[in-house]
C-alpha atoms as a PDB file:
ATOM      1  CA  UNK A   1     -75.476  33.984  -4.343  1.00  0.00           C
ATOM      2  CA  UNK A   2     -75.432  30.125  -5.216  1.00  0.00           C
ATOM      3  CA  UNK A   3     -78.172  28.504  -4.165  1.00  0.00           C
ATOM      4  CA  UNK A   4     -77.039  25.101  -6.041  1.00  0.00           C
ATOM      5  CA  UNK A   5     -75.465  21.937  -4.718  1.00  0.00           C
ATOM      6  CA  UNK A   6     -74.266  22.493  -0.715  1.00  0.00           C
ATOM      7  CA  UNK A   7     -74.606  26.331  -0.866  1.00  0.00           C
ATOM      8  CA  UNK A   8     -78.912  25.238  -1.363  1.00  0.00           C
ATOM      9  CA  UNK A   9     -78.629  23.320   1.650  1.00  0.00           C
ATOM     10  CA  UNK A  10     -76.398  24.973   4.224  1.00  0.00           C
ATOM     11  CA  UNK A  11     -74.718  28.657   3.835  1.00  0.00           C
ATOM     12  CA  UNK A  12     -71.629  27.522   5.225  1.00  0.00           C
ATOM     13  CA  UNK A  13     -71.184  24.176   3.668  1.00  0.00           C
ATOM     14  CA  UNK A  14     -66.837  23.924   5.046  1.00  0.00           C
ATOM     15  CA  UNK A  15     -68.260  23.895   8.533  1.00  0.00           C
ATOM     16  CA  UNK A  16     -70.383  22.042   8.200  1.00  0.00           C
ATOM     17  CA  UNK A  17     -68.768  19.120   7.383  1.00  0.00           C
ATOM     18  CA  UNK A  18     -66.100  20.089  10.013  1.00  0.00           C
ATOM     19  CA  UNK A  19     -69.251  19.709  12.824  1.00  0.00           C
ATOM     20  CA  UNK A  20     -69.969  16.583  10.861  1.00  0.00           C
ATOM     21  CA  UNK A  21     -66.495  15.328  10.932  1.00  0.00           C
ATOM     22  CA  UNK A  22     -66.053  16.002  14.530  1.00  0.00           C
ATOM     23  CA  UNK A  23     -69.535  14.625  15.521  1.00  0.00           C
ATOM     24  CA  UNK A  24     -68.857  10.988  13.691  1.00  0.00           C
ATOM     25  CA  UNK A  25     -66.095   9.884  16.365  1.00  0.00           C
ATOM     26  CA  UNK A  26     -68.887  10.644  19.141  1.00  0.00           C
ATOM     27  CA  UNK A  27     -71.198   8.149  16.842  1.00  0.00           C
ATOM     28  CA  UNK A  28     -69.221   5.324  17.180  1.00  0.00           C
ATOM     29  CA  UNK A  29     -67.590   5.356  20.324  1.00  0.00           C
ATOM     30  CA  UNK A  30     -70.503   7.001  22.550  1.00  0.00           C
ATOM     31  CA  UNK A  31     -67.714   8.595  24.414  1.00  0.00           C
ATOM     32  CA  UNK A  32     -68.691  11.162  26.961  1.00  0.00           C
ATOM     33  CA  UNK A  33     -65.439  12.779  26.869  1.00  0.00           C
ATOM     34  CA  UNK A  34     -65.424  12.848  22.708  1.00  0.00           C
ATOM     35  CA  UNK A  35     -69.652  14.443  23.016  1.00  0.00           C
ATOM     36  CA  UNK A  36     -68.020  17.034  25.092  1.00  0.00           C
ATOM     37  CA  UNK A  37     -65.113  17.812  22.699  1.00  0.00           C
ATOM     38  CA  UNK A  38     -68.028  17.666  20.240  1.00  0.00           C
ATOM     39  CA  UNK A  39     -69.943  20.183  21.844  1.00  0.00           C
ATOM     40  CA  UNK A  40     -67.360  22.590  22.289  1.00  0.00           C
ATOM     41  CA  UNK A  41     -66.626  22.510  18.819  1.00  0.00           C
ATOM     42  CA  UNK A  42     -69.615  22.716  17.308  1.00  0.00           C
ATOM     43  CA  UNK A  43     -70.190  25.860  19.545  1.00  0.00           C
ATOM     44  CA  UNK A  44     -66.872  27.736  18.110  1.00  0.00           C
ATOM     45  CA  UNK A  45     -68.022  26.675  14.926  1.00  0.00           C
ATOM     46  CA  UNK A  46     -71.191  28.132  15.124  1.00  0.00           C
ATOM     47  CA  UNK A  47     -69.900  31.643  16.637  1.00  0.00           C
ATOM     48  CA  UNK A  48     -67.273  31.438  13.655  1.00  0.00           C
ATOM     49  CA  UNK A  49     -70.652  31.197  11.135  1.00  0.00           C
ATOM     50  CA  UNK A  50     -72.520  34.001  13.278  1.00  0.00           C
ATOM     51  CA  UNK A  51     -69.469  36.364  13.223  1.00  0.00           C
ATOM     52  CA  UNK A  52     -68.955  36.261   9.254  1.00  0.00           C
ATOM     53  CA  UNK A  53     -73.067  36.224   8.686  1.00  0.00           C
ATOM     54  CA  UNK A  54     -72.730  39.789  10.886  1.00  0.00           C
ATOM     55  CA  UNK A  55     -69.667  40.378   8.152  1.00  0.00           C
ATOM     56  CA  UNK A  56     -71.693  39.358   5.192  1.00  0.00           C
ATOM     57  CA  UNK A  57     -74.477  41.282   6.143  1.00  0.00           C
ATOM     58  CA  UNK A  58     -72.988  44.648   6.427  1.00  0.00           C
ATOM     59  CA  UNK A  59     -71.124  44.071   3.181  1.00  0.00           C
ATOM     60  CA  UNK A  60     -74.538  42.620   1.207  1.00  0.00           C
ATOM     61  CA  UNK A  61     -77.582  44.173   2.667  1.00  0.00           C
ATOM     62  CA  UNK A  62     -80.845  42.669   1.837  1.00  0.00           C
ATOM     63  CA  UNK A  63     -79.853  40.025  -0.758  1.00  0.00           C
ATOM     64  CA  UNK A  64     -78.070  38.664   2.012  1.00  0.00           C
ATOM     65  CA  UNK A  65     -80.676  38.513   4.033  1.00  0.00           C
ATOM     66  CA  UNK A  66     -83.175  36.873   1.525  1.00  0.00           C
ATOM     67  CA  UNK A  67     -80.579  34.027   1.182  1.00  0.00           C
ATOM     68  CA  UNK A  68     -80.747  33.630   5.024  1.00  0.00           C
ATOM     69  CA  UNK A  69     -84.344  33.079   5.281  1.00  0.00           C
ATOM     70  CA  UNK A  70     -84.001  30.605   2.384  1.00  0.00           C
ATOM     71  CA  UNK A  71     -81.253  28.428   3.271  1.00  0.00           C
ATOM     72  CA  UNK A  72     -80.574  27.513   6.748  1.00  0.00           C
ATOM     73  CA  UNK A  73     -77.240  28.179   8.451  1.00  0.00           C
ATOM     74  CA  UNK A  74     -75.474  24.727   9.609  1.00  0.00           C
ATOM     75  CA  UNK A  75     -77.740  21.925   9.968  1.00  0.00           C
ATOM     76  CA  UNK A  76     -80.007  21.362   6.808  1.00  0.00           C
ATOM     77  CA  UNK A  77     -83.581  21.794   7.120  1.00  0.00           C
ATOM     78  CA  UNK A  78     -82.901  23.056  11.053  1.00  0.00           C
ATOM     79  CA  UNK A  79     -80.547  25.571  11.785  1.00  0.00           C
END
């Protein structure tokens, strides 16, 4: 598995700039309408990650799961 550049920070590095792209609107307009958009987006996203971790695990086994507990899943350092 890489472990090196945005694979050593988040294991799904595409969505997680989408949840950042889709977050920075929310940033600088403080739109309630936008944060809600944002939150429903971020949750597909997220259930997207958590369907092809179940995927990845079946296919890798326990090398899989070592990167798991190593690297967190979309939001560096947290989740």
């Amino acid at each position: 598995f890489r472990q090196d550049g945005p694979f050593g920070i988040v294991r799904h590095p595409l969505y997680a700039s989408y949840a950042a792209a889709a977050l920075a609107p929310v940033l600088a307009t403080a739109s309630p309408l936008l944060a809600v958009t944002f939150a429903a987006s971020f949750a597909l996203i997220a259930l997207r990650a958590t369907q092809e971790e179940v995927r990845l695990r079946a296919q890798l086994g326990p090398p899989y799961d070592a990167y798991c507990r190593r690297v967190k899943r979309l939001v560096p350092f947290v989740w």
